[in-house]
N, C-alpha and C. Protein backbone atom coordinates (compact mmCIF):
# COMPACT_ATOMS: atom_id res chain seq x y z
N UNK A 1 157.85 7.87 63.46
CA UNK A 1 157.28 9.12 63.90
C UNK A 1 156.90 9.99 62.70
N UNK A 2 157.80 10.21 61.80
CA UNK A 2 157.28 11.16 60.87
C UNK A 2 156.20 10.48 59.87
N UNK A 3 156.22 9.03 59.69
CA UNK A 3 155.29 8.39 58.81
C UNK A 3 153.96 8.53 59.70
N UNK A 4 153.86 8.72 60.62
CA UNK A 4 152.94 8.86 61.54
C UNK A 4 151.82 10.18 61.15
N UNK A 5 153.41 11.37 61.37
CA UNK A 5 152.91 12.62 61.18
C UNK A 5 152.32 12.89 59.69
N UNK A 6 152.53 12.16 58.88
CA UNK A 6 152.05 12.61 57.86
C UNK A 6 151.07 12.11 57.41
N UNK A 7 150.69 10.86 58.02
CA UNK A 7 149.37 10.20 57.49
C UNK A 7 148.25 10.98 58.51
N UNK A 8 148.73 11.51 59.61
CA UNK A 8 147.78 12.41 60.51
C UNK A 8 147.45 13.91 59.65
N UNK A 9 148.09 14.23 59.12
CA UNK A 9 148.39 15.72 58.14
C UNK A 9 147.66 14.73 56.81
N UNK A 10 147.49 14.57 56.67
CA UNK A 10 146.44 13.55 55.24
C UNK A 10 145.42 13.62 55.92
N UNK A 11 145.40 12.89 56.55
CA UNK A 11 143.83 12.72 57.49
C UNK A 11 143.26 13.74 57.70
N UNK A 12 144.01 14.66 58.41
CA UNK A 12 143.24 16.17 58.57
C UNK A 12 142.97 16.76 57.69
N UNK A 13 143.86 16.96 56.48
CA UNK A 13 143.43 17.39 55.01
C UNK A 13 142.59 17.00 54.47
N UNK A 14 142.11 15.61 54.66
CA UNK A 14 140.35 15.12 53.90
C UNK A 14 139.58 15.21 55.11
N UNK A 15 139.36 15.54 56.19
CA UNK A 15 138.77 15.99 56.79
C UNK A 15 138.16 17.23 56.48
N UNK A 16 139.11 17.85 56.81
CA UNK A 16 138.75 19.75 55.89
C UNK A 16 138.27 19.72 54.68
N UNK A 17 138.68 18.77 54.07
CA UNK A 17 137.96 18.61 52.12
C UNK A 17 136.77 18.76 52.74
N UNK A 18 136.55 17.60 53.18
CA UNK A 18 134.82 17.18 53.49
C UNK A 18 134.25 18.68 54.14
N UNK A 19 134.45 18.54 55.11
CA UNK A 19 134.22 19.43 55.79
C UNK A 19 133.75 21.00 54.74
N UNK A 20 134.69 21.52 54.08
CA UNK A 20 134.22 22.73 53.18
C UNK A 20 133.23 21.87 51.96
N UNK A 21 133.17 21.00 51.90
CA UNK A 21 132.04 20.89 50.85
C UNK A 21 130.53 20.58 51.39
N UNK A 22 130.88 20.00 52.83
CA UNK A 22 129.30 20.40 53.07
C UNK A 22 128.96 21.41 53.49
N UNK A 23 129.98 22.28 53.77
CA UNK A 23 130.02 23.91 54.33
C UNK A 23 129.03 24.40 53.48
N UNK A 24 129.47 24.44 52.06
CA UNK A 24 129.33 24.37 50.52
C UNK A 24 128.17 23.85 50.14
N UNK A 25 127.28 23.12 50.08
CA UNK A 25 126.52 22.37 49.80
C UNK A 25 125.09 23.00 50.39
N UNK A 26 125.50 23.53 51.78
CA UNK A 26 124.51 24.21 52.64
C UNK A 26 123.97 25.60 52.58
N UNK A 27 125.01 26.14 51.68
CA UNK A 27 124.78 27.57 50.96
C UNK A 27 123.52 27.50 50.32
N UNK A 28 122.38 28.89 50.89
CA UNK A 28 121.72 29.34 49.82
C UNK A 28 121.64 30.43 49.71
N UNK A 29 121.58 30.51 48.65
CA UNK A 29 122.01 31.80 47.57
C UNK A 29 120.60 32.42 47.22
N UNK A 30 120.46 34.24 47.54
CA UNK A 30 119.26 35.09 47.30
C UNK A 30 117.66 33.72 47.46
N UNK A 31 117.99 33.64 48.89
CA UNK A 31 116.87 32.88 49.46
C UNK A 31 115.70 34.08 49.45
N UNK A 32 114.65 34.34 48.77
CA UNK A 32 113.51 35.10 48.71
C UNK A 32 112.93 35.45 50.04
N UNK A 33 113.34 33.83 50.47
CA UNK A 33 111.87 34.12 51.77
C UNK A 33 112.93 34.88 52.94
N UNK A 34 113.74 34.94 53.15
CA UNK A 34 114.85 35.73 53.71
C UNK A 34 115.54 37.27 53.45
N UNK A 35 113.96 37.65 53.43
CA UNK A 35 114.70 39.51 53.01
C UNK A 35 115.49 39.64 53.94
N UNK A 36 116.25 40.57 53.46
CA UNK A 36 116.79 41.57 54.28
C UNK A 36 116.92 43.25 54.13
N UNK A 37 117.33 44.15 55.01
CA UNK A 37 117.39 45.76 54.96
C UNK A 37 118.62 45.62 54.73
N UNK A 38 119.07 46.30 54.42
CA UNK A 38 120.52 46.65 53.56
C UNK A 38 120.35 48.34 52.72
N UNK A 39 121.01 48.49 53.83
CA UNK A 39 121.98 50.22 53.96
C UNK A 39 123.05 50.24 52.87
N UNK A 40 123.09 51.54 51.87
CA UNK A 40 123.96 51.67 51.33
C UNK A 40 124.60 52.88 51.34
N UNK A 41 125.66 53.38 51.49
CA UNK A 41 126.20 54.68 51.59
C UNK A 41 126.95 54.68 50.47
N UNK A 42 126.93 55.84 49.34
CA UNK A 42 127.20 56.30 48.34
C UNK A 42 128.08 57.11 48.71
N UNK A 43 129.88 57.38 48.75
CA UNK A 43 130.26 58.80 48.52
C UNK A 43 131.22 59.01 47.75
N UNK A 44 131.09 58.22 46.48
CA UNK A 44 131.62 58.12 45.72
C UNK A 44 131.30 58.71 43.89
N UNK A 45 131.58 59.05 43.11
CA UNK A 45 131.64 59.92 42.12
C UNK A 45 132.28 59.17 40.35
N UNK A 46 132.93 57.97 41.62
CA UNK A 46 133.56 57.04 40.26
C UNK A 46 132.51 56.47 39.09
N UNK A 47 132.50 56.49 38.12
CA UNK A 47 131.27 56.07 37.45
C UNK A 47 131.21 54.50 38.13
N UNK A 48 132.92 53.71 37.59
CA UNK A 48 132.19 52.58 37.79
C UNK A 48 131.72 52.23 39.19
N UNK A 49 132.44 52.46 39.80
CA UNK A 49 131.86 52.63 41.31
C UNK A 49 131.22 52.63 41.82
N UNK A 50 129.88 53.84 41.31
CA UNK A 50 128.61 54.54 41.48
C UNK A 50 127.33 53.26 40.81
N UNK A 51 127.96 52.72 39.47
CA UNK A 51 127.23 51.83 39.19
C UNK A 51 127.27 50.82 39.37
N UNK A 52 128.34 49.76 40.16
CA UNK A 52 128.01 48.51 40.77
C UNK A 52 127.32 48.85 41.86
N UNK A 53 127.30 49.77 42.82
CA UNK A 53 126.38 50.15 43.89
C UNK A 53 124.87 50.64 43.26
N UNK A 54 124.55 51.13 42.52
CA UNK A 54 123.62 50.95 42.12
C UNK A 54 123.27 49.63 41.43
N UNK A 55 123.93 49.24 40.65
CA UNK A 55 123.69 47.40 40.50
C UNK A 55 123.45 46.47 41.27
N UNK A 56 124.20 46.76 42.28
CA UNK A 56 123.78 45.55 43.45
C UNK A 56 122.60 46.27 44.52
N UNK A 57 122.60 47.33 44.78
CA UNK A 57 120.98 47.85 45.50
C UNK A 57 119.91 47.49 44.65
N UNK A 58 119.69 48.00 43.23
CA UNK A 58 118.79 46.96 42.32
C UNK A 58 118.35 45.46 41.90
N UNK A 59 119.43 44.61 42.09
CA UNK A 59 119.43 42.98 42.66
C UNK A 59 118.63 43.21 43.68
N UNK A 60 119.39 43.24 44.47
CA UNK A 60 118.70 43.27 45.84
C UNK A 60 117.40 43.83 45.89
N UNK A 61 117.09 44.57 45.71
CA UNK A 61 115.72 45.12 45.93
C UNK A 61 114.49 43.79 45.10
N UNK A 62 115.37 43.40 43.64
CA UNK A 62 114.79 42.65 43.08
C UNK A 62 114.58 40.95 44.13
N UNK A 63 115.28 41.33 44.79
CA UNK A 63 114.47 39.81 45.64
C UNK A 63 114.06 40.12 47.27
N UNK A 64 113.61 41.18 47.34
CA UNK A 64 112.47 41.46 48.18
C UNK A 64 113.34 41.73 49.01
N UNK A 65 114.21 42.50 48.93
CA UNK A 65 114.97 42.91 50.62
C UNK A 65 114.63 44.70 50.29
N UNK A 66 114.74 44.98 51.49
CA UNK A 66 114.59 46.35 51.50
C UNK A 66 115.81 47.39 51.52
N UNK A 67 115.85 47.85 50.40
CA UNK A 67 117.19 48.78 50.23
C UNK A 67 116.80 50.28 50.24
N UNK A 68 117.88 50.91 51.29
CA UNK A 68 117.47 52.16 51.39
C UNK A 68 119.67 52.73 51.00
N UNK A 69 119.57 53.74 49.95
CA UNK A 69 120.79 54.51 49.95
C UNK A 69 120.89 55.35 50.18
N UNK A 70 122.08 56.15 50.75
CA UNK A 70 122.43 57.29 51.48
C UNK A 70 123.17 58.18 50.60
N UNK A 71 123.48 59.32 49.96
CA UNK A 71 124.23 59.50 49.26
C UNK A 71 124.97 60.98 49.98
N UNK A 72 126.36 60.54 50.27
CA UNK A 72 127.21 61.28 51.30
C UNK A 72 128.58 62.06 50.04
N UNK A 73 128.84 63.00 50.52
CA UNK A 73 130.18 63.77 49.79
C UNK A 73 129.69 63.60 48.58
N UNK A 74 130.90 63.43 47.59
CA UNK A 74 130.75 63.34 46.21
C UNK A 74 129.78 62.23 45.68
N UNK A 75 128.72 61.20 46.50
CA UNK A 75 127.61 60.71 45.98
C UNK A 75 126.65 61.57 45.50
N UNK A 76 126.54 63.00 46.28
CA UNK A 76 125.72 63.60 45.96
C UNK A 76 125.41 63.95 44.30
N UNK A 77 126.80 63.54 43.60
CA UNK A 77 126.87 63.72 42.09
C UNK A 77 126.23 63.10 41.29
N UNK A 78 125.24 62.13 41.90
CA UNK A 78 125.10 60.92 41.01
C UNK A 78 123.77 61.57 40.32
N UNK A 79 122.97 62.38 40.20
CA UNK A 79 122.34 62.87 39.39
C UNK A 79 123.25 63.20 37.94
N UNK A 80 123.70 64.28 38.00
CA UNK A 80 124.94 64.47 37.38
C UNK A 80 125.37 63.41 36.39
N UNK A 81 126.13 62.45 37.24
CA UNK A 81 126.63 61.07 36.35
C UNK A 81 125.05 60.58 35.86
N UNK A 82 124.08 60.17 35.91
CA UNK A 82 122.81 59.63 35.34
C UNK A 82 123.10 60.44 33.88
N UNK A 83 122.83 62.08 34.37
CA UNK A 83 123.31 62.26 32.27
C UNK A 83 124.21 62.74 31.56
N UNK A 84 125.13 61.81 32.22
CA UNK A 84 126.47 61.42 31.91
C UNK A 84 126.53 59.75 31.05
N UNK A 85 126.07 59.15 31.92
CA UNK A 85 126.31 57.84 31.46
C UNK A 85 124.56 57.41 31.32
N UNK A 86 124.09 56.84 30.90
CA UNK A 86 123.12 55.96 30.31
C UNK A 86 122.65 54.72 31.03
N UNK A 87 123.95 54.32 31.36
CA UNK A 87 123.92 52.60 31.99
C UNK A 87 123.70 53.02 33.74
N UNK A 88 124.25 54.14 34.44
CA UNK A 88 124.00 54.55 35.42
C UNK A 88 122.17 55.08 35.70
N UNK A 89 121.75 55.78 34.64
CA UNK A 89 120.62 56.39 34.57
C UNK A 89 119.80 55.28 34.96
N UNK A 90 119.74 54.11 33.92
CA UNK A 90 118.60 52.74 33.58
C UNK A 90 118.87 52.05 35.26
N UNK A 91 119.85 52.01 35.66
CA UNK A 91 120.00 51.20 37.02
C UNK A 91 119.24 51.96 38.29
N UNK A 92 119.34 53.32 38.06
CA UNK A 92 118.97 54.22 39.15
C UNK A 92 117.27 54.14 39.36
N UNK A 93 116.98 54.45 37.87
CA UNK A 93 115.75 54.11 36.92
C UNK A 93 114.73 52.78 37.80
N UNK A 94 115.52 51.67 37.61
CA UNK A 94 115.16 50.52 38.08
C UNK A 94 115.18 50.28 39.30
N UNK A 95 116.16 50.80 40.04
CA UNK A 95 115.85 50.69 41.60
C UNK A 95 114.93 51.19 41.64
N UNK A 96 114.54 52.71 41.71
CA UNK A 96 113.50 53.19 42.35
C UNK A 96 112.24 52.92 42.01
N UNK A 97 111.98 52.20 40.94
CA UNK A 97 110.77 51.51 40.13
C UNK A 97 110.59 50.15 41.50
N UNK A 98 111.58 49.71 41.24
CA UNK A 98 111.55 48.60 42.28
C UNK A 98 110.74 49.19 43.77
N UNK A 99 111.05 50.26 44.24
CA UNK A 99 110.99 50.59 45.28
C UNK A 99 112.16 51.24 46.27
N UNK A 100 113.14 50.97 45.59
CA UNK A 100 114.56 51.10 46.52
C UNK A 100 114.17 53.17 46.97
N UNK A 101 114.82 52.99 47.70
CA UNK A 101 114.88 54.72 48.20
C UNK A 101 116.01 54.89 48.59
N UNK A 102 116.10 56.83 47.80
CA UNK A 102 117.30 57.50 48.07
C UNK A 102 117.66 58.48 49.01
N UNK A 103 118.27 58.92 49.67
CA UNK A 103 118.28 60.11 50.78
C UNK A 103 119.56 60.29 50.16
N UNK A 104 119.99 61.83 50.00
CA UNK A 104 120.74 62.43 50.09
C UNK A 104 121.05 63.50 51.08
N UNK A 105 122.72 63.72 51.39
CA UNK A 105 123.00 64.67 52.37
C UNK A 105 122.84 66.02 52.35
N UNK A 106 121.95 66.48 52.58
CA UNK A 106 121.68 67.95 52.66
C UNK A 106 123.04 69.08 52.49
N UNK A 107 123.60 68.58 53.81
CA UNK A 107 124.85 69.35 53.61
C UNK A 107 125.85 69.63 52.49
N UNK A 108 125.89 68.17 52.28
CA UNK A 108 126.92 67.66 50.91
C UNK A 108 126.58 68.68 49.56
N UNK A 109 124.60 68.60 49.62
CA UNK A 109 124.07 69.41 48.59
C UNK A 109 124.80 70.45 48.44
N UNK A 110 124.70 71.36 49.52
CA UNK A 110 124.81 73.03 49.72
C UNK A 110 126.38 72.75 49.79
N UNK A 111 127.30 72.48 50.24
CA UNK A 111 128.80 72.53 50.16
C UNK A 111 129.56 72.42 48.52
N UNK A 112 128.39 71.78 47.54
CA UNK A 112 128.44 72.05 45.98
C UNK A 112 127.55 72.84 45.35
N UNK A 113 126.98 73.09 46.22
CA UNK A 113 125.70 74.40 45.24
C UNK A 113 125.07 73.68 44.25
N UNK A 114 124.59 72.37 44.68
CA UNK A 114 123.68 71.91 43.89
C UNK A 114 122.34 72.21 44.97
N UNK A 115 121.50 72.65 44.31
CA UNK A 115 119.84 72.70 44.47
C UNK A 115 119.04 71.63 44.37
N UNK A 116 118.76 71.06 45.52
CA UNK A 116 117.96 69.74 45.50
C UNK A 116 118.19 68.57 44.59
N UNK A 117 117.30 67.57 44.73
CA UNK A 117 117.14 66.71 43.71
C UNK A 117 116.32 65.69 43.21
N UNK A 118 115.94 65.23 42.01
CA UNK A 118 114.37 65.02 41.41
C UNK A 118 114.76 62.71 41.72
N UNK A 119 115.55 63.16 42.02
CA UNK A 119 116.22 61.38 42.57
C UNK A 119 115.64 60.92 44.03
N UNK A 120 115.88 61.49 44.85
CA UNK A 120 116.33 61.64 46.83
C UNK A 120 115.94 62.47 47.51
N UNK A 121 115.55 62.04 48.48
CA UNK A 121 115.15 62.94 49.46
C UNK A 121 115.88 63.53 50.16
N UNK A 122 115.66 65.22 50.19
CA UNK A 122 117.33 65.78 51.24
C UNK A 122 116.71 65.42 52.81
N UNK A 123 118.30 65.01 53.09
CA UNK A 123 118.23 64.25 54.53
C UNK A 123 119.12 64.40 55.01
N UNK A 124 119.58 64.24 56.24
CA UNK A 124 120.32 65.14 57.24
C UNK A 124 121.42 63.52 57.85
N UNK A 125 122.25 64.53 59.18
CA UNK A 125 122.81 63.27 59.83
C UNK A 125 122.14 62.44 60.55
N UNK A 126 120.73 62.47 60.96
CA UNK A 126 119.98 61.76 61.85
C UNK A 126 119.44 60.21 60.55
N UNK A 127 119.31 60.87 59.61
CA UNK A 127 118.70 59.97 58.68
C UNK A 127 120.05 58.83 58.64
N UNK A 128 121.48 59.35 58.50
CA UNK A 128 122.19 58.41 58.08
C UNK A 128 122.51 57.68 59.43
N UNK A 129 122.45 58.20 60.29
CA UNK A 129 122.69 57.47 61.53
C UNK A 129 121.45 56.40 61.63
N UNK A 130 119.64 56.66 61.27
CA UNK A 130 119.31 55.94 61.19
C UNK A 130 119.58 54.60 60.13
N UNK A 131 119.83 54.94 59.42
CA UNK A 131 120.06 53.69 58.18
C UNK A 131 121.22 52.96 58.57
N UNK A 132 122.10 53.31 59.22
CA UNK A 132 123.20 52.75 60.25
C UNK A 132 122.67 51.60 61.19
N UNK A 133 121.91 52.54 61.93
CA UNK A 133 121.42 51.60 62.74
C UNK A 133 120.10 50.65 62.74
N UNK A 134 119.58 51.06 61.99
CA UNK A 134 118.06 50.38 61.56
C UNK A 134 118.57 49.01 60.49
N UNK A 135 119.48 48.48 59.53
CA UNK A 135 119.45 47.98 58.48
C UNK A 135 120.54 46.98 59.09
N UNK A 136 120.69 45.62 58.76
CA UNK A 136 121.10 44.30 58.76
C UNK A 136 122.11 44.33 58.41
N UNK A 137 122.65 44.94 57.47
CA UNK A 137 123.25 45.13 56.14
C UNK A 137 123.76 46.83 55.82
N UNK A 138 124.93 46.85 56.09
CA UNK A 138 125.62 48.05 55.72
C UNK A 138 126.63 48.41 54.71
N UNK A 139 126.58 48.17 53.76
CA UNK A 139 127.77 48.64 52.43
C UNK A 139 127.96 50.25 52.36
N UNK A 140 129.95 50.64 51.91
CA UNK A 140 129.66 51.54 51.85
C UNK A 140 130.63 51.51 50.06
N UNK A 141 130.31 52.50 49.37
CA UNK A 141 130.75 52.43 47.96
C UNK A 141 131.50 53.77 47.84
């Protein structure tokens, strides 16, 4: 019985091998012809934080998906951090060259007494509810 059980527990174990490598095999990776929309919500202030989300909305945009970001609470800072940091600026830089687009929260603005911004468009809760619901793809940073 137990020599039984264990050559059945082997068996199933190279089963599953196999099994995850053609899982594996079938992966493709930033398929072009497969855009996608992909929502990003910003409400974050962390540098590094601020700039892998801007890093990965810039990828992305770079292979034809459509990225739209939201920038909520303390995202609204990310002007701010741009001339602060350098490496944040060039990424922000490059999305929107790309095409990527920014909306920021109106509210968020005025609750810091910042005055607009030369980045994003001020945009309200209807906008983020749309990007919610309009986009494939929802990250929030």
């Amino acid at each position: 019985m137990k020599k039984t059980f264990i050559i059945f527990i082997l068996a199933l174990i190279s089963v599953c091998s196999v099994s995850a490598q053609a899982l594996r095999d079938n992966v493709t990776y930033n398929n072009p012809e497969e855009p996608k929309s992909i929502g990003i919500v910003l409400y974050s202030n962390d540098v590094e934080t601020v700039y892998n989300a801007i890093r990965l909305a810039a990828y992305s945009q770079e292979w034809d998906n459509k990225v739209q970001i939201f920038l909520l609470g303390k995202g609204v800072e990310l002007e701010r951090l741009m001339k602060e940091n350098a490496d944040i600026k060039q990424k922000v830089d490059e999305f929107i060259d790309l095409g990527g687009v920014i909306m920021g929260c109106q509210t968020c603005f005025k609750s810091r007494e910042i005055d607009g911004s030369k980045i994003c468009k001020m945009s309200c809760i209807q906008d983020l509810y749309d990007l919610v619901k309009k986009n494939q793809i929802v990250l929030t940073f």
